[in-house]
PDB file of N, CA and C in Angstrom:
ATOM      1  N   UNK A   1       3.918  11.795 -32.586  1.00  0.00           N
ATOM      2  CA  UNK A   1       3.007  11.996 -31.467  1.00  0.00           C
ATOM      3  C   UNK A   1       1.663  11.352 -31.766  1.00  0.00           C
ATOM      4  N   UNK A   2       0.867  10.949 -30.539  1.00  0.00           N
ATOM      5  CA  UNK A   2      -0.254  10.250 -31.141  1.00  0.00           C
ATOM      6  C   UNK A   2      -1.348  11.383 -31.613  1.00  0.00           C
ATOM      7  N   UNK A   3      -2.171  10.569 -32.111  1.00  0.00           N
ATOM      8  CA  UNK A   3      -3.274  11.545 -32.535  1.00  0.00           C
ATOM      9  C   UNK A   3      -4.834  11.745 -31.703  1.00  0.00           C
ATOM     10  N   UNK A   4      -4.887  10.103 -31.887  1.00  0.00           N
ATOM     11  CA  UNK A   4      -6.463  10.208 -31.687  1.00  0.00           C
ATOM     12  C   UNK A   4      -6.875   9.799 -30.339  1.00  0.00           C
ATOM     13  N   UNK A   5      -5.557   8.763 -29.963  1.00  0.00           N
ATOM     14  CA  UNK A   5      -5.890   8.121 -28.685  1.00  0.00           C
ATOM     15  C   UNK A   5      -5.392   9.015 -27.146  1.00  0.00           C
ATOM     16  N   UNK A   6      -5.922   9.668 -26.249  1.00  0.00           N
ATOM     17  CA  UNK A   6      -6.228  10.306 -25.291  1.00  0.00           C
ATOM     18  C   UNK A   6      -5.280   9.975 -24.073  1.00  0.00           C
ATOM     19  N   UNK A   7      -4.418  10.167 -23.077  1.00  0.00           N
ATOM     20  CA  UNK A   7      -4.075   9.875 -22.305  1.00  0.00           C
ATOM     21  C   UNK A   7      -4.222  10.621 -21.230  1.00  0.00           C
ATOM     22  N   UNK A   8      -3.952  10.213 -19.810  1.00  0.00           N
ATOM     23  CA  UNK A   8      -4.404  10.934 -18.626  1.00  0.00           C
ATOM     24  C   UNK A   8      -2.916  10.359 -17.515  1.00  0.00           C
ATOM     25  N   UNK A   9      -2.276  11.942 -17.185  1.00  0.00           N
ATOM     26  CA  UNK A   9      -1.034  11.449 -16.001  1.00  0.00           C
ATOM     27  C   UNK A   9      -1.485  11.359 -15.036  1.00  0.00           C
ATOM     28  N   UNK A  10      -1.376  10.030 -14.201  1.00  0.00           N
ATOM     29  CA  UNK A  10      -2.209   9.964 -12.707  1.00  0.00           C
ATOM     30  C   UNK A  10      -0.559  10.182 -11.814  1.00  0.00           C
ATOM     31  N   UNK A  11      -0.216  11.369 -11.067  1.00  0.00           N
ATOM     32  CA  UNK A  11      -0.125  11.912 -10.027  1.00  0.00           C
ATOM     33  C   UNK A  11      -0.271  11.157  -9.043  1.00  0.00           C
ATOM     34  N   UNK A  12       0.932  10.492  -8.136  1.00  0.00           N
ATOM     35  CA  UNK A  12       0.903   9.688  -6.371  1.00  0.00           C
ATOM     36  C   UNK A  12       1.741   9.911  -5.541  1.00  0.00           C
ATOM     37  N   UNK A  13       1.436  10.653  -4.919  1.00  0.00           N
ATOM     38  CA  UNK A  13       2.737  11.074  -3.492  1.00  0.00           C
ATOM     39  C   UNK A  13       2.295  10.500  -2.443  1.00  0.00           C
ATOM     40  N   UNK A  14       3.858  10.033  -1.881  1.00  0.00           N
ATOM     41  CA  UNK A  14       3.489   8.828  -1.059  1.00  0.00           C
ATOM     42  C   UNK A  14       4.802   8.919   0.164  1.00  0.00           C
ATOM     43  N   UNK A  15       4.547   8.444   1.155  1.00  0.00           N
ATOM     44  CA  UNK A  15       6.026   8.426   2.349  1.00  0.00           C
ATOM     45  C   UNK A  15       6.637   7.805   1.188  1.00  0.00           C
ATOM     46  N   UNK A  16       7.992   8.095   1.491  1.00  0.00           N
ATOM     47  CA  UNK A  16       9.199   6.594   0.838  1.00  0.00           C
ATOM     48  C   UNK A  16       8.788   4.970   1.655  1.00  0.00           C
ATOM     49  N   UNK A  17       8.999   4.546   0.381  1.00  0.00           N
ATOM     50  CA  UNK A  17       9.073   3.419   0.989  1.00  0.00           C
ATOM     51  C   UNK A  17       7.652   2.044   0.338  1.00  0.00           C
ATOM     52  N   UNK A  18       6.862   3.230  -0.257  1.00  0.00           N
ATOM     53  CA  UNK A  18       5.334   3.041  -0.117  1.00  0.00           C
ATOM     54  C   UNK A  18       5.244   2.438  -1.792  1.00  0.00           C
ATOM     55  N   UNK A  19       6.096   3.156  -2.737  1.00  0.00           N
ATOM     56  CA  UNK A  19       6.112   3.103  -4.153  1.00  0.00           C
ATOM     57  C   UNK A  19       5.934   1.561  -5.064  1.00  0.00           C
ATOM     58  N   UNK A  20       6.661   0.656  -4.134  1.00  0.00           N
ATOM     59  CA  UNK A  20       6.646  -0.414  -5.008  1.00  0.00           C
ATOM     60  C   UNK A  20       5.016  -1.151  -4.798  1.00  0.00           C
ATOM     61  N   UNK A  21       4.911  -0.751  -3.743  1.00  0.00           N
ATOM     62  CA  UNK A  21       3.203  -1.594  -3.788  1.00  0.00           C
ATOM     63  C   UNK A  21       2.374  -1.071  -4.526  1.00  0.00           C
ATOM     64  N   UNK A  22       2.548   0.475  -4.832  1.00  0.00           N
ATOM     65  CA  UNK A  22       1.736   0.765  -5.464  1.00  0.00           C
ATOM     66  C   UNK A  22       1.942   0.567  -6.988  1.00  0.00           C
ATOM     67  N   UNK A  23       2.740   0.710  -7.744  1.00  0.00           N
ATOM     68  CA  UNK A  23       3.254   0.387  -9.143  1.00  0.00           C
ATOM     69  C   UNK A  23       3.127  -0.417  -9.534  1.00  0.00           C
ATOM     70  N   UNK A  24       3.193  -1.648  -8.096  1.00  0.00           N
ATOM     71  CA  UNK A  24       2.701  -3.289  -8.775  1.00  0.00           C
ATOM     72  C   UNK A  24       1.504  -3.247  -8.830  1.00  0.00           C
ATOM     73  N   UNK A  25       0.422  -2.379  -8.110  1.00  0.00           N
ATOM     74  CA  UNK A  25      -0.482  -2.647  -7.797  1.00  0.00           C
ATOM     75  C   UNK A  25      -1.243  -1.365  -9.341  1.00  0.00           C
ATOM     76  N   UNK A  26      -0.645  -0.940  -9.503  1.00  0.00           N
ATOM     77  CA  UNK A  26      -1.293   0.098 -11.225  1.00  0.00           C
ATOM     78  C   UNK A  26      -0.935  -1.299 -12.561  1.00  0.00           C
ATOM     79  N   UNK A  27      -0.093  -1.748 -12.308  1.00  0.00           N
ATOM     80  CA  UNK A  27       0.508  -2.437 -13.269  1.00  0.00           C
ATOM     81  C   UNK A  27      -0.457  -3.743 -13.413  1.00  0.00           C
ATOM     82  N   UNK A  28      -0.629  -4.391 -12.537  1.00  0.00           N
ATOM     83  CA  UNK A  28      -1.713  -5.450 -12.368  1.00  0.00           C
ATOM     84  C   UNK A  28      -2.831  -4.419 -12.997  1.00  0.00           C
ATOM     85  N   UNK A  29      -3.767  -3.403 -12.683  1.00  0.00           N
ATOM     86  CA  UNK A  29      -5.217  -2.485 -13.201  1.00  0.00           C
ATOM     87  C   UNK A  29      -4.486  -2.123 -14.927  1.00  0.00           C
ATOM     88  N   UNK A  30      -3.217  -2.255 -15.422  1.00  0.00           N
ATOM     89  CA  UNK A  30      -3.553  -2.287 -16.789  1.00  0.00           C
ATOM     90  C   UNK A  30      -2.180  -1.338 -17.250  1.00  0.00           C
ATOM     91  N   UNK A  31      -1.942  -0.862 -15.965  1.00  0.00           N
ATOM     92  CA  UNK A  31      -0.388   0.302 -16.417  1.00  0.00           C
ATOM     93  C   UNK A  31       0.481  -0.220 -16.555  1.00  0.00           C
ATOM     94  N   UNK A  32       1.161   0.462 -17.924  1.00  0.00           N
ATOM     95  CA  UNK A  32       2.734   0.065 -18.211  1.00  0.00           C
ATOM     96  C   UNK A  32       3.473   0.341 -17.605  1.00  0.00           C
ATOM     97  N   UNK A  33       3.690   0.929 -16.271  1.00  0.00           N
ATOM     98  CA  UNK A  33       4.310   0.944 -15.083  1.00  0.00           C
ATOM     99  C   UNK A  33       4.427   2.553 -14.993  1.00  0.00           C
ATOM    100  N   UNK A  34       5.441   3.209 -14.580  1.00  0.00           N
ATOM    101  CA  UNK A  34       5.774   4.440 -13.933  1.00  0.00           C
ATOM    102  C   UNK A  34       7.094   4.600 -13.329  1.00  0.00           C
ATOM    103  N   UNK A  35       7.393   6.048 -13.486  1.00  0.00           N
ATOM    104  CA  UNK A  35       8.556   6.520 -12.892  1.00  0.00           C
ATOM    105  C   UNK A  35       8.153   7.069 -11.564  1.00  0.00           C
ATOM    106  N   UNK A  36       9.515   6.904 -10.825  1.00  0.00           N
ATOM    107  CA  UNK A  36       9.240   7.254  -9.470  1.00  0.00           C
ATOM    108  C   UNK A  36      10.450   8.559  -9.199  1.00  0.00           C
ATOM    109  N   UNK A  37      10.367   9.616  -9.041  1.00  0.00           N
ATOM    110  CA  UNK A  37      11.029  10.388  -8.088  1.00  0.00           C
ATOM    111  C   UNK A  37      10.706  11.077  -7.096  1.00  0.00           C
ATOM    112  N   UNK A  38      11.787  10.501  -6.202  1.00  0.00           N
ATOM    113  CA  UNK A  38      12.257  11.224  -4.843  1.00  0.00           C
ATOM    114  C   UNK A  38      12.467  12.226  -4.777  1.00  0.00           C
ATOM    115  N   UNK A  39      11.269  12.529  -2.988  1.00  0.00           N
ATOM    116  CA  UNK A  39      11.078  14.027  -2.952  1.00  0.00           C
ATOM    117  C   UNK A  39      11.214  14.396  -1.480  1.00  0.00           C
ATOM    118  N   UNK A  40      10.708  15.650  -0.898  1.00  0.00           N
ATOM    119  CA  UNK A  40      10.654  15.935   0.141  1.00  0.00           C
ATOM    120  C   UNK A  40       9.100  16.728   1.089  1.00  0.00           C
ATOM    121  N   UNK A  41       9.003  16.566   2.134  1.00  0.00           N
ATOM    122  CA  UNK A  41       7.342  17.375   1.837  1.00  0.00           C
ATOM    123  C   UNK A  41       7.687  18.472   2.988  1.00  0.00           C
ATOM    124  N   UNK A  42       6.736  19.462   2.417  1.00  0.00           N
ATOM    125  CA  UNK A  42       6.801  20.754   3.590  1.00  0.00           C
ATOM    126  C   UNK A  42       5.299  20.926   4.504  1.00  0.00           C
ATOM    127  N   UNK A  43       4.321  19.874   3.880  1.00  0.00           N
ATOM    128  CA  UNK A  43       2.884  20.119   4.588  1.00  0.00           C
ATOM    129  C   UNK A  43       2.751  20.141   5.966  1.00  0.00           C
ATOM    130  N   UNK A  44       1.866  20.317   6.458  1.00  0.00           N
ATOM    131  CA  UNK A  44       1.524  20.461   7.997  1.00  0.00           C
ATOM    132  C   UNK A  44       1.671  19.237   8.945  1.00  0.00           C
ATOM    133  N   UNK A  45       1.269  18.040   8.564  1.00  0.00           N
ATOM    134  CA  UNK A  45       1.625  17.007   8.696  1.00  0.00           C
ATOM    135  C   UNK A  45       3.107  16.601   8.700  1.00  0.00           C
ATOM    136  N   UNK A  46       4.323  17.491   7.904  1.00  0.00           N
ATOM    137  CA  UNK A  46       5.344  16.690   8.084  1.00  0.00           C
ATOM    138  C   UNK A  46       6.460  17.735   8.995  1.00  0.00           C
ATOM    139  N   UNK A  47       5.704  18.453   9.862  1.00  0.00           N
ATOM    140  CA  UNK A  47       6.476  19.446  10.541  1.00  0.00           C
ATOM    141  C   UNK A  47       7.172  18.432  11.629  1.00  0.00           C
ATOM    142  N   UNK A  48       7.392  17.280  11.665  1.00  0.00           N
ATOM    143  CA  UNK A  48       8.070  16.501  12.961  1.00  0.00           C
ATOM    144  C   UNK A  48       9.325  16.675  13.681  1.00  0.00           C
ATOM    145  N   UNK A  49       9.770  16.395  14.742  1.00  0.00           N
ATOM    146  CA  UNK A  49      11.130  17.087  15.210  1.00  0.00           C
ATOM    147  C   UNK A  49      11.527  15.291  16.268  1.00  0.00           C
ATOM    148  N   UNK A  50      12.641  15.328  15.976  1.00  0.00           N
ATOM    149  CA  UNK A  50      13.523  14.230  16.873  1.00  0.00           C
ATOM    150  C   UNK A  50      14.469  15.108  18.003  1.00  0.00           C
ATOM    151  N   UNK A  51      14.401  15.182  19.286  1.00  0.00           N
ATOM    152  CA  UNK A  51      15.315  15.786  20.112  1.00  0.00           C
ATOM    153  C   UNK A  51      15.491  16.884  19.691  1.00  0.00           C
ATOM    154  N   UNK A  52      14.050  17.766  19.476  1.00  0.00           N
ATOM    155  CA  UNK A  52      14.140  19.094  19.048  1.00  0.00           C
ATOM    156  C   UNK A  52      14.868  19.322  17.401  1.00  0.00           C
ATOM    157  N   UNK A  53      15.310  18.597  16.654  1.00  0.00           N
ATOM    158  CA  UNK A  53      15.928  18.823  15.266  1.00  0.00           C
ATOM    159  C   UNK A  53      14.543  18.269  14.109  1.00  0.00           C
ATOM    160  N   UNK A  54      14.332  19.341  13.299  1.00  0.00           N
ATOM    161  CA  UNK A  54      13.583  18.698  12.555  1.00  0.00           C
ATOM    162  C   UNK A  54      13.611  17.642  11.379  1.00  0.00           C
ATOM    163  N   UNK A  55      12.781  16.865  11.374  1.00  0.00           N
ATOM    164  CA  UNK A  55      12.950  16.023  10.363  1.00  0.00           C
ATOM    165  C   UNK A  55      12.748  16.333   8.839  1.00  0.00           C
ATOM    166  N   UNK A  56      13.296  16.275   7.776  1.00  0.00           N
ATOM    167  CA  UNK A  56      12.834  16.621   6.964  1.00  0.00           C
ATOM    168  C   UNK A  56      11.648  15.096   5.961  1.00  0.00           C
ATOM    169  N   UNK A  57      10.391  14.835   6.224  1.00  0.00           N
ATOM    170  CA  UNK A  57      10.340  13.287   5.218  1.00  0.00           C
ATOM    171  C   UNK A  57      10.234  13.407   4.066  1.00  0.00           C
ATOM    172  N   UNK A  58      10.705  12.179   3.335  1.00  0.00           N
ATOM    173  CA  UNK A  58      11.087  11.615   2.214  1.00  0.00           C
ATOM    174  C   UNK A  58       9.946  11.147   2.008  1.00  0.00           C
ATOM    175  N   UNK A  59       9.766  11.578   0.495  1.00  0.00           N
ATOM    176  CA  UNK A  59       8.303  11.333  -0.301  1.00  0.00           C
ATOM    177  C   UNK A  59       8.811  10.573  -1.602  1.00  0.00           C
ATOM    178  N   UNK A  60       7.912  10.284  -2.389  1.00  0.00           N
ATOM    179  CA  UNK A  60       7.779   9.512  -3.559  1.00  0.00           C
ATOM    180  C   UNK A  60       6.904   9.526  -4.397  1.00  0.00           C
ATOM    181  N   UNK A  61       6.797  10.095  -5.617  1.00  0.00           N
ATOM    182  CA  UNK A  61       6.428  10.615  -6.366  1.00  0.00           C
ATOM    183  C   UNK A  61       6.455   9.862  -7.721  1.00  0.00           C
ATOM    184  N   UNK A  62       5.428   9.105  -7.745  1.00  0.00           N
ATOM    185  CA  UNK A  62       4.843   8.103  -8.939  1.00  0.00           C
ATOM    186  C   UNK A  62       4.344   8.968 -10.081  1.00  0.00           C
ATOM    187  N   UNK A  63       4.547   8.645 -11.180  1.00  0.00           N
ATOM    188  CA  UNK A  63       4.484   9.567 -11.928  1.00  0.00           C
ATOM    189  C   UNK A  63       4.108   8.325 -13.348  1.00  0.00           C
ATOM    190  N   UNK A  64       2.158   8.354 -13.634  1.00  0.00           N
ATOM    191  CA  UNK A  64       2.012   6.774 -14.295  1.00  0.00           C
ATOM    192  C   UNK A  64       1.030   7.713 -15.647  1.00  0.00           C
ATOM    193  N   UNK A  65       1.203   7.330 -16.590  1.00  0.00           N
ATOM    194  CA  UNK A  65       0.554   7.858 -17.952  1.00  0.00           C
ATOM    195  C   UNK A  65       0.267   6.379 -18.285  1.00  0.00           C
ATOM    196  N   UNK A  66      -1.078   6.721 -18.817  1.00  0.00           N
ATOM    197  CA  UNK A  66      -2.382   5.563 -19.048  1.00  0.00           C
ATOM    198  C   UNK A  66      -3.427   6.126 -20.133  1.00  0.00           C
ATOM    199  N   UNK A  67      -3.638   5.229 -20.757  1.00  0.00           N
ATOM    200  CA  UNK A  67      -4.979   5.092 -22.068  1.00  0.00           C
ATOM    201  C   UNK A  67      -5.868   6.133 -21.158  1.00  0.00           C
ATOM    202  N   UNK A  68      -6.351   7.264 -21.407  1.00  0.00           N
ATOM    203  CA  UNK A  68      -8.207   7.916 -20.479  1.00  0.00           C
ATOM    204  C   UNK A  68      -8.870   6.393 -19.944  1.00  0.00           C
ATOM    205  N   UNK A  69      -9.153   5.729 -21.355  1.00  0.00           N
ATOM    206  CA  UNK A  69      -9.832   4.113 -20.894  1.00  0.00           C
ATOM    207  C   UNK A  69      -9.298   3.568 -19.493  1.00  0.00           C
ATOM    208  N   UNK A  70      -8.547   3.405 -19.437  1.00  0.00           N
ATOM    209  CA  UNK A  70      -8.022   2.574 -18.026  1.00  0.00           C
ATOM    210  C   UNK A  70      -8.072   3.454 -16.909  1.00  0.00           C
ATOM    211  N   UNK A  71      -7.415   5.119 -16.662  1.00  0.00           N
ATOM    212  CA  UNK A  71      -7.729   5.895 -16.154  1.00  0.00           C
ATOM    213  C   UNK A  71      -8.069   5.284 -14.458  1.00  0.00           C
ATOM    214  N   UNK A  72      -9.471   5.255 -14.458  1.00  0.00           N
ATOM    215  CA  UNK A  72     -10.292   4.945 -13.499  1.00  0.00           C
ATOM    216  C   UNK A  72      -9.927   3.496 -12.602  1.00  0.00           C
ATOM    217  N   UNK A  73      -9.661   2.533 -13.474  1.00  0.00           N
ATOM    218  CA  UNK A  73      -9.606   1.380 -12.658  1.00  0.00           C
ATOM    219  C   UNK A  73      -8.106   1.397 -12.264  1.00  0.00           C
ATOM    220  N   UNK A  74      -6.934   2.562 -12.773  1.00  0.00           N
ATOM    221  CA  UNK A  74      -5.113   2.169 -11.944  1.00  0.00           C
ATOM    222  C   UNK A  74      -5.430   3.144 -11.061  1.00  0.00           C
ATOM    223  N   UNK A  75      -6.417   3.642 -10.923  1.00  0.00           N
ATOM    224  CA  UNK A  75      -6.606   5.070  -9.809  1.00  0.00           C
ATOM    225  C   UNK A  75      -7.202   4.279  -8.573  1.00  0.00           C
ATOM    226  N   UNK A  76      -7.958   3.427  -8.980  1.00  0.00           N
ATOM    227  CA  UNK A  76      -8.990   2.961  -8.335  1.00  0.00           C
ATOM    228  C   UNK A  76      -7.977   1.935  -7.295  1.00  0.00           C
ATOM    229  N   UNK A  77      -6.987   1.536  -7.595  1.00  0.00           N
ATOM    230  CA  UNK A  77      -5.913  -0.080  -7.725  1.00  0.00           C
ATOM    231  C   UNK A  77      -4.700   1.047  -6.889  1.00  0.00           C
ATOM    232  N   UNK A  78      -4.384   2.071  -7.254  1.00  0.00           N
ATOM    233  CA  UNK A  78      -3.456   3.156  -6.731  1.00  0.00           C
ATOM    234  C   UNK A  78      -3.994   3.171  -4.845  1.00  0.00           C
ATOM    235  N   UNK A  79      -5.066   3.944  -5.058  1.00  0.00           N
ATOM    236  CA  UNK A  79      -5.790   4.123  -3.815  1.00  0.00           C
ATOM    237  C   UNK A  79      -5.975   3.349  -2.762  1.00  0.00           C
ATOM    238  N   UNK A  80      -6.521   1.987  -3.377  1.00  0.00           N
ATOM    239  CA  UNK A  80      -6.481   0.825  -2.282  1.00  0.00           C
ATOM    240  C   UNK A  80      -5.238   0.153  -1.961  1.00  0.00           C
ATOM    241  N   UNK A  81      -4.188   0.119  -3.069  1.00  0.00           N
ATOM    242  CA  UNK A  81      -2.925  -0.516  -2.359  1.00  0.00           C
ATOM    243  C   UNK A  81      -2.050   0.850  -1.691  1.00  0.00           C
ATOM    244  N   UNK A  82      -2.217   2.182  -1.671  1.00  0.00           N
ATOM    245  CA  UNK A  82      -1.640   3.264  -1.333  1.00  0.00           C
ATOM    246  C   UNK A  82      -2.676   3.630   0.351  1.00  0.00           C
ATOM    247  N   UNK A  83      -3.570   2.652   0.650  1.00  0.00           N
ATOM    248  CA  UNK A  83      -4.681   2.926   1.637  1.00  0.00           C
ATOM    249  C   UNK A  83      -4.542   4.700   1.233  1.00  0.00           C
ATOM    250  N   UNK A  84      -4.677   5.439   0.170  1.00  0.00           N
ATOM    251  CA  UNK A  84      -4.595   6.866   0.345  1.00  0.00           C
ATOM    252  C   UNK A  84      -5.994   7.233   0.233  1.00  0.00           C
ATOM    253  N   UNK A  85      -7.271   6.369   0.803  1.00  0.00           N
ATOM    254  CA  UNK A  85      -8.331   6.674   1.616  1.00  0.00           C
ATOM    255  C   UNK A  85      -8.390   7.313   2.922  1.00  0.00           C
ATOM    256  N   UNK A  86      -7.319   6.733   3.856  1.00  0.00           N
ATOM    257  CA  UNK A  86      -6.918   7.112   4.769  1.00  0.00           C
ATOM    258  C   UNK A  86      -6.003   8.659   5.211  1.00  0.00           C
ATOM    259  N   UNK A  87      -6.374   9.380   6.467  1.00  0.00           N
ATOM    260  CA  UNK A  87      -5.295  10.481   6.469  1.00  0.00           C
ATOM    261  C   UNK A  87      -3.901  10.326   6.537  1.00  0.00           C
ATOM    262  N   UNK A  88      -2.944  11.202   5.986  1.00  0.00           N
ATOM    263  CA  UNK A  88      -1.622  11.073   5.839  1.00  0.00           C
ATOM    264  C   UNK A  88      -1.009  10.069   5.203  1.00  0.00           C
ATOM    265  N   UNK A  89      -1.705   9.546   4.544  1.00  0.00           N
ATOM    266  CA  UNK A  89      -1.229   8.368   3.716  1.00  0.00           C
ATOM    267  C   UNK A  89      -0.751   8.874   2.124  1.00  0.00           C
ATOM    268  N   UNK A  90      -1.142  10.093   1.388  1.00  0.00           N
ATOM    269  CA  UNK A  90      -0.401  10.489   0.516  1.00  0.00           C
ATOM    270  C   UNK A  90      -1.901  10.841   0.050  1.00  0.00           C
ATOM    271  N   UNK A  91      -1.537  11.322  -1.283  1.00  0.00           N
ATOM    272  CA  UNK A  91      -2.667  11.848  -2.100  1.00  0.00           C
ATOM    273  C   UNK A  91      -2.165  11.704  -3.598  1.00  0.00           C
ATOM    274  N   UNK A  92      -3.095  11.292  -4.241  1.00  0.00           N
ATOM    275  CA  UNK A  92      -3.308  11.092  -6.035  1.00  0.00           C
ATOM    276  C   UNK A  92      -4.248  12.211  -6.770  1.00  0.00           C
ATOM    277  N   UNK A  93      -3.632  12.390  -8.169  1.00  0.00           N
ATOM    278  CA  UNK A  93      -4.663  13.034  -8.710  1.00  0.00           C
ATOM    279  C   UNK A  93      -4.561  13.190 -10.201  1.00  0.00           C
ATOM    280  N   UNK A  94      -5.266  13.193 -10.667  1.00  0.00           N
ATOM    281  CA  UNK A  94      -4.842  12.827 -12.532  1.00  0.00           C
ATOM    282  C   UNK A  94      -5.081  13.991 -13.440  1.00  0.00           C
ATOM    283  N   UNK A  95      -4.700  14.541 -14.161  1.00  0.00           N
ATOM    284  CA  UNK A  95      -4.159  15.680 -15.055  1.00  0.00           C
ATOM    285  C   UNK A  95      -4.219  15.088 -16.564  1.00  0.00           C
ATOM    286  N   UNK A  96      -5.171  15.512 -17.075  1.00  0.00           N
ATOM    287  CA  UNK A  96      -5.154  15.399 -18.925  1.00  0.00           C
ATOM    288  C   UNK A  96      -3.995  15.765 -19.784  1.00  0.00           C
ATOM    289  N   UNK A  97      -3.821  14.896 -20.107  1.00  0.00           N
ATOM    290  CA  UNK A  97      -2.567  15.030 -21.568  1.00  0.00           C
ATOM    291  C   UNK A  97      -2.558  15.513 -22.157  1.00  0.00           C
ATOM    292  N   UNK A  98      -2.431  16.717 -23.387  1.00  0.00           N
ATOM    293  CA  UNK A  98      -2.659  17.710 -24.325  1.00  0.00           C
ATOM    294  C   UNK A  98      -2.096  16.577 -25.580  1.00  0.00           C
ATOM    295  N   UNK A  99      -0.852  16.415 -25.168  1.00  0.00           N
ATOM    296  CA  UNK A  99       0.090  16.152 -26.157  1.00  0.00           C
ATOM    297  C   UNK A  99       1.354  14.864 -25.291  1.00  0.00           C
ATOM    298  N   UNK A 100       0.569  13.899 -26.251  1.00  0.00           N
ATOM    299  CA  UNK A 100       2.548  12.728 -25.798  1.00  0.00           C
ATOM    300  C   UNK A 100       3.496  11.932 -27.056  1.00  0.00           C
ATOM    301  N   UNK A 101       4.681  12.114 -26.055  1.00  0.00           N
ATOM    302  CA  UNK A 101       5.486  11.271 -27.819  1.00  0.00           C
ATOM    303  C   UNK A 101       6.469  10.531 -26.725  1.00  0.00           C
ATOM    304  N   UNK A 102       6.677   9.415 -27.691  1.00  0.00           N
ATOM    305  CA  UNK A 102       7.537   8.442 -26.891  1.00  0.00           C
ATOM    306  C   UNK A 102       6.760   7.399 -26.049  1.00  0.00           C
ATOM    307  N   UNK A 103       5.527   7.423 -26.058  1.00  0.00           N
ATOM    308  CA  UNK A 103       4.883   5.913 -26.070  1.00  0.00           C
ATOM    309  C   UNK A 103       4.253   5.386 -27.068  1.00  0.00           C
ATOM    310  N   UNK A 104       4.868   5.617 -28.355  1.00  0.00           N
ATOM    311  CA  UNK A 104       4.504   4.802 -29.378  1.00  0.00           C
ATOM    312  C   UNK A 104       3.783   3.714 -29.481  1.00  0.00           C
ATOM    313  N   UNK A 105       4.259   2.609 -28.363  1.00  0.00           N
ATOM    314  CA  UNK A 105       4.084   1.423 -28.228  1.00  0.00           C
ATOM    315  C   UNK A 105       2.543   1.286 -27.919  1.00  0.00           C
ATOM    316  N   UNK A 106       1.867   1.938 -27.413  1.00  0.00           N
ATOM    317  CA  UNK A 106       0.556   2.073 -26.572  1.00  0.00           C
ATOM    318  C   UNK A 106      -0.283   2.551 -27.862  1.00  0.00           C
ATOM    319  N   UNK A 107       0.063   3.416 -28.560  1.00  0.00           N
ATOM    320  CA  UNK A 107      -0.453   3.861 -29.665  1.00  0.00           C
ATOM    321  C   UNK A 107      -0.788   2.612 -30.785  1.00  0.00           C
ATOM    322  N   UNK A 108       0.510   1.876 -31.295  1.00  0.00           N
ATOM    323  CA  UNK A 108       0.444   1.357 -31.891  1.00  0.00           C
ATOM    324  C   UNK A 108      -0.204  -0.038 -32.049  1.00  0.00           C
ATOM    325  N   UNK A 109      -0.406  -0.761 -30.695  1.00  0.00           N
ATOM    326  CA  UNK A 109      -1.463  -1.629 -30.004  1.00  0.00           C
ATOM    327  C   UNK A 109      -2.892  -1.154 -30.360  1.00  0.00           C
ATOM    328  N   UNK A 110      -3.405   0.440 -29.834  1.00  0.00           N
ATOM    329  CA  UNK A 110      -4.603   0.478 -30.005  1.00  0.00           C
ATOM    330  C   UNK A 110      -5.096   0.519 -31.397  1.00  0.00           C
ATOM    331  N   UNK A 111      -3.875   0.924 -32.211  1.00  0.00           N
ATOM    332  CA  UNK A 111      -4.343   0.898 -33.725  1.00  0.00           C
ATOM    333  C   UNK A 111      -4.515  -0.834 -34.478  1.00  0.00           C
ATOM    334  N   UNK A 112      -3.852  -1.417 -33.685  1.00  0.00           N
ATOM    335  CA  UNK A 112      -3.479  -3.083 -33.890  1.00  0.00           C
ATOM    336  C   UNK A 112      -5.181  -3.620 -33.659  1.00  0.00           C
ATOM    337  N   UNK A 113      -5.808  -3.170 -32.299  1.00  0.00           N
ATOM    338  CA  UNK A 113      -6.773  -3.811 -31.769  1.00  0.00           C
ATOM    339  C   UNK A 113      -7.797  -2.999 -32.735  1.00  0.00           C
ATOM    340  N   UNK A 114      -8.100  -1.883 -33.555  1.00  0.00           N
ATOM    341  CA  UNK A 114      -8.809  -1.084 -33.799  1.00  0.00           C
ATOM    342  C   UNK A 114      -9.435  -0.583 -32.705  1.00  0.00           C
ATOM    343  N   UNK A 115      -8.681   0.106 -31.517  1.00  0.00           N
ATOM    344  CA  UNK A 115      -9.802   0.771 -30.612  1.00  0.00           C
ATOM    345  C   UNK A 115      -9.739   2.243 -30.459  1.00  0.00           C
TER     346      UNK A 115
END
């Protein structure tokens, strides 16, 4: 597990459909990409009905772990290619890491660069 170097999970729910722009668009700001799972939403916004039957929508759920350092600018890169400035467009939000294992690779770079 790493030690010294800090990470932060940035959190993106999004309609389906929405995921790949945004992943390319974290990945370009510095992220080693992200997992995506498929979801469903119950908010107020997704109460919709077709010929009286309700719809249930399909969400997407980006799920991107990043250096604290970068943090700010795949959030920043998330938001504008996710327009999730806008209403109903999804919402992001980032959660501190206690503890990660299994990105070695990220670790072992920053010890490479001394940062």
């Amino acid at each position: 597990m790493n030690g010294e170097l800090k990470f932060d999970l940035i959190v993106t729910i999004v309609n389906k459909g929405t995921c790949q722009t945004i992943v390319k668009a974290s990945r370009e700001a510095g992220a080693e990409g992200g997992t995506i799972v498929l979801a469903r939403g119950t908010g107020i916004r997704e109460t919709k009905t077709l010929l009286g039957i309700p719809i249930e929508p399909e969400k997407e759920i980006i799920l991107t772990i990043v250096p604290q350092d970068k943090t700010e600018t795949v959030l920043s890169a998330i938001v504008q290619a996710g327009k999730l400035d806008q209403p109903g467009a999804g919402i992001t939000f980032v959660l501190d890491l206690k503890k990660v294992a299994g990105i070695c690779h990220l670790c072992d770079l920053k010890s490479e660069l001394n940062l």
